[in-house]
N, C-alpha and C. Protein backbone atom coordinates (compact mmCIF):
# COMPACT_ATOMS: atom_id res chain seq x y z
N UNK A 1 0.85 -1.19 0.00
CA UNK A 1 0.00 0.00 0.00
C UNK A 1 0.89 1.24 0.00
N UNK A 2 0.62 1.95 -0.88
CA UNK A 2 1.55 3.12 -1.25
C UNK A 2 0.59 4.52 -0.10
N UNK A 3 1.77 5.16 0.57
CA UNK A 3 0.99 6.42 1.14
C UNK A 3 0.85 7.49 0.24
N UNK A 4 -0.18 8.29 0.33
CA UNK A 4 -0.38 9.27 -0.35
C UNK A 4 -1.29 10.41 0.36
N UNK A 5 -1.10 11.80 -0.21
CA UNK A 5 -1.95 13.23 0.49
C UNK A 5 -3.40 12.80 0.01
N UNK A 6 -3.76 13.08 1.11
CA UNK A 6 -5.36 13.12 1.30
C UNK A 6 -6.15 11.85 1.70
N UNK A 7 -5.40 10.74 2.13
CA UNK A 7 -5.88 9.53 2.37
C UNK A 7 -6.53 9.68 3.84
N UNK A 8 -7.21 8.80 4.13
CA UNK A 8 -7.76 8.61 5.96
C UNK A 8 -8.00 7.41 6.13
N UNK A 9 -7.01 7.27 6.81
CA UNK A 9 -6.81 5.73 7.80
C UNK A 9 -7.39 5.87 9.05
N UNK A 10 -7.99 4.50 9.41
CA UNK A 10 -8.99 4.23 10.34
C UNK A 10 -8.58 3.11 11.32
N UNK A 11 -8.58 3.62 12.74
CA UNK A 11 -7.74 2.95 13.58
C UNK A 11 -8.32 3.00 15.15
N UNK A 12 -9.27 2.03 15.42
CA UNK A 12 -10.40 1.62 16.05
C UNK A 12 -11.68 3.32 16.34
N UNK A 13 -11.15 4.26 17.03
CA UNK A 13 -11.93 5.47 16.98
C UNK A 13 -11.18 6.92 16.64
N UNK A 14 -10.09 6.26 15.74
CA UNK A 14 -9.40 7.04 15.39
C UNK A 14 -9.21 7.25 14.02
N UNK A 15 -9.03 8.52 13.47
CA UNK A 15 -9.18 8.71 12.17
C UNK A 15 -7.96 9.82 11.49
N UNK A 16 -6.47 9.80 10.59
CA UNK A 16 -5.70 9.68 10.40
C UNK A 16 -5.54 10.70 9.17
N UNK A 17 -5.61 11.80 8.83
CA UNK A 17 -5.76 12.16 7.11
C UNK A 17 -4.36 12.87 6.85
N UNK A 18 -4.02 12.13 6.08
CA UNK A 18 -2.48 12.09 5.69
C UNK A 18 -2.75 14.18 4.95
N UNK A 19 -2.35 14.96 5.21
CA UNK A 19 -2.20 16.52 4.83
C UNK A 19 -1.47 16.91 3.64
N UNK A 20 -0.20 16.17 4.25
CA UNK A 20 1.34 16.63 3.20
C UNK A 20 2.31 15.50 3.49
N UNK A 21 2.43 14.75 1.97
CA UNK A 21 3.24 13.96 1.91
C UNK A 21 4.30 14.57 1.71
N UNK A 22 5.88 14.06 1.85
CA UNK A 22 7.02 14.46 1.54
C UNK A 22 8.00 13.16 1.58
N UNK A 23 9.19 13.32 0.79
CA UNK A 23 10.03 12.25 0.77
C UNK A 23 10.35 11.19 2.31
N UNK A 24 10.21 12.03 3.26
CA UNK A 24 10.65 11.28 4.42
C UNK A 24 9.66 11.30 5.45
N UNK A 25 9.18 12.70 5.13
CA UNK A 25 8.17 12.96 6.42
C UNK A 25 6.93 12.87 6.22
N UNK A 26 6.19 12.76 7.10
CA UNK A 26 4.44 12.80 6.86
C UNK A 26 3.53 13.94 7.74
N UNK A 27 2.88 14.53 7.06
CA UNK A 27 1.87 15.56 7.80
C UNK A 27 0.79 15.13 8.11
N UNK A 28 0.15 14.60 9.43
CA UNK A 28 -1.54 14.30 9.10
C UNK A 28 -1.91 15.23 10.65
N UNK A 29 -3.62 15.33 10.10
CA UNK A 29 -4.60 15.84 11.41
C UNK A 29 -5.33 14.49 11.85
N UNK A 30 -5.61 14.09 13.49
CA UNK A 30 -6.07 13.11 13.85
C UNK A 30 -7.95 13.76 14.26
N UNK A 31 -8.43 12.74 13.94
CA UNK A 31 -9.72 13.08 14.36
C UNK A 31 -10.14 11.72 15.19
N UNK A 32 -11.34 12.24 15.88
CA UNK A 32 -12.02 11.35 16.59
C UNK A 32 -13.62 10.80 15.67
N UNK A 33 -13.98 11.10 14.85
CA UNK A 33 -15.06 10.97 13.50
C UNK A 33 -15.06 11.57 12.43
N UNK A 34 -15.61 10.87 11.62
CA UNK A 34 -14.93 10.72 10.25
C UNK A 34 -15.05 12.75 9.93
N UNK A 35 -16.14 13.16 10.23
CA UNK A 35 -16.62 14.37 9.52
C UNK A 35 -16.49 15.10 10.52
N UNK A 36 -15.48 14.61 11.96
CA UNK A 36 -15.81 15.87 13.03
C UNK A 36 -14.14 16.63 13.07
N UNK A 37 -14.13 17.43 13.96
CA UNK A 37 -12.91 18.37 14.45
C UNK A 37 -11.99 17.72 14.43
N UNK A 38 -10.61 17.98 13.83
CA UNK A 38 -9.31 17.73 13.81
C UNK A 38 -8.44 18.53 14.42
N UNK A 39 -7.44 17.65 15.43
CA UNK A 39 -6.42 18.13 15.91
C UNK A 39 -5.22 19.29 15.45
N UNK A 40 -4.69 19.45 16.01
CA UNK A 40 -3.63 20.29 15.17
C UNK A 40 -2.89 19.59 14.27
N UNK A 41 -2.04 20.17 13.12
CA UNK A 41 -1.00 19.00 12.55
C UNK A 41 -0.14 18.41 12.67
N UNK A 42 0.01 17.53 13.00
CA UNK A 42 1.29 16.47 13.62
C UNK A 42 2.36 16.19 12.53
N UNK A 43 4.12 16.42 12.29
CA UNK A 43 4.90 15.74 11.64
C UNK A 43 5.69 14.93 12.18
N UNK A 44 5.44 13.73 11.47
CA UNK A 44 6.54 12.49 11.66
C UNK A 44 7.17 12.00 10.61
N UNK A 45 8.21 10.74 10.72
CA UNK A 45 8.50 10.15 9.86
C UNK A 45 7.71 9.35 9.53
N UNK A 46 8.08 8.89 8.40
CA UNK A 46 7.48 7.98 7.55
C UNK A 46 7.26 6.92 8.31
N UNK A 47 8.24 5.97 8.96
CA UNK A 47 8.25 5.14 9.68
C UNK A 47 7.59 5.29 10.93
N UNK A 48 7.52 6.26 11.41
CA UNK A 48 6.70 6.94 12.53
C UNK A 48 5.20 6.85 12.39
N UNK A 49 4.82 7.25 11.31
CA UNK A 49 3.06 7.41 10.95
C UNK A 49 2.83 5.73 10.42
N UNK A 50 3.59 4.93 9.59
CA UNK A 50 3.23 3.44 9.72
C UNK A 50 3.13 2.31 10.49
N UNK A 51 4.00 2.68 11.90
CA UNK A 51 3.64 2.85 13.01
C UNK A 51 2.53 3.18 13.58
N UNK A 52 1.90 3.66 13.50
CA UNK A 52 1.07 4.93 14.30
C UNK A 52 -0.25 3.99 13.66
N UNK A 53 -0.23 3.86 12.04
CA UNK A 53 -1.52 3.22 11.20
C UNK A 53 -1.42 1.56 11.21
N UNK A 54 -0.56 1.05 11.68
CA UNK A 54 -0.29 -0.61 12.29
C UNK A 54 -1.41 -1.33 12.27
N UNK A 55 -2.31 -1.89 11.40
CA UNK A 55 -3.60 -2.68 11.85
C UNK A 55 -4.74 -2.09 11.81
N UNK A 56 -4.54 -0.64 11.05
CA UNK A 56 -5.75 0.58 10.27
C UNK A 56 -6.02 -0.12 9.16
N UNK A 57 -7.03 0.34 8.82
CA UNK A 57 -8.05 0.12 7.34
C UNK A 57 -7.85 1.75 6.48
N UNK A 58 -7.81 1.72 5.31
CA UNK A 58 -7.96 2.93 4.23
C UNK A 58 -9.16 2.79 4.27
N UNK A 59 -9.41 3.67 4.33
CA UNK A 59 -10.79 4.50 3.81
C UNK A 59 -11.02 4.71 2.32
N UNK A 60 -12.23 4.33 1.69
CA UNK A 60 -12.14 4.38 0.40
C UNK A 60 -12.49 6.00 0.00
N UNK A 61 -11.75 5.96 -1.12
CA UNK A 61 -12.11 7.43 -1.87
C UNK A 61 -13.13 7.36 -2.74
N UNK A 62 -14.24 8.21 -2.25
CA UNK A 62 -15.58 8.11 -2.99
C UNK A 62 -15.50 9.18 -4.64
N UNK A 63 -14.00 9.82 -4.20
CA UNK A 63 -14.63 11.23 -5.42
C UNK A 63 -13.63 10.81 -5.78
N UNK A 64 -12.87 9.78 -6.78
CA UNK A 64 -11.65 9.31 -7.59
C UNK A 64 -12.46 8.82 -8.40
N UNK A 65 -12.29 9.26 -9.69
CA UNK A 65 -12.86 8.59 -10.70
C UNK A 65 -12.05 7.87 -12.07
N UNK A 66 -11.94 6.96 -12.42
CA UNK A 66 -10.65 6.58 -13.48
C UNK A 66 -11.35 6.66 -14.96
């Protein structure tokens, strides 16, 4: 599974939306529901946020169209 900006990973009542990808680092806001208030923005490493999403589900993207 490739990471990418704008994704939301789901991690029992936790909800993950990747902000700003970058070569090493990752930007996301954590929420507590899908459509409610987000935290401030958190940066980690890469290895840090796959960590963090360990045993999360992706969320499907409803507005991607091929």
């Amino acid at each position: 599974m490739r990471l990418k900006q704008g994704q939301v990973w789901v991690k029992k009542n936790k909800f993950f939306r990747i902000t700003e990808w970058a070569r090493m680092s990752i930007k996301y806001k954590l929420s507590f529901s899908h459509n409610g208030a987000e935290e401030e923005t958190e940066e980690v490493s890469k290895k840090e946020f796959c960590r963090l999403i360990k045993g999360a589900e992706l969320m499907e993207e409803n507005s991607e169209s091929s």
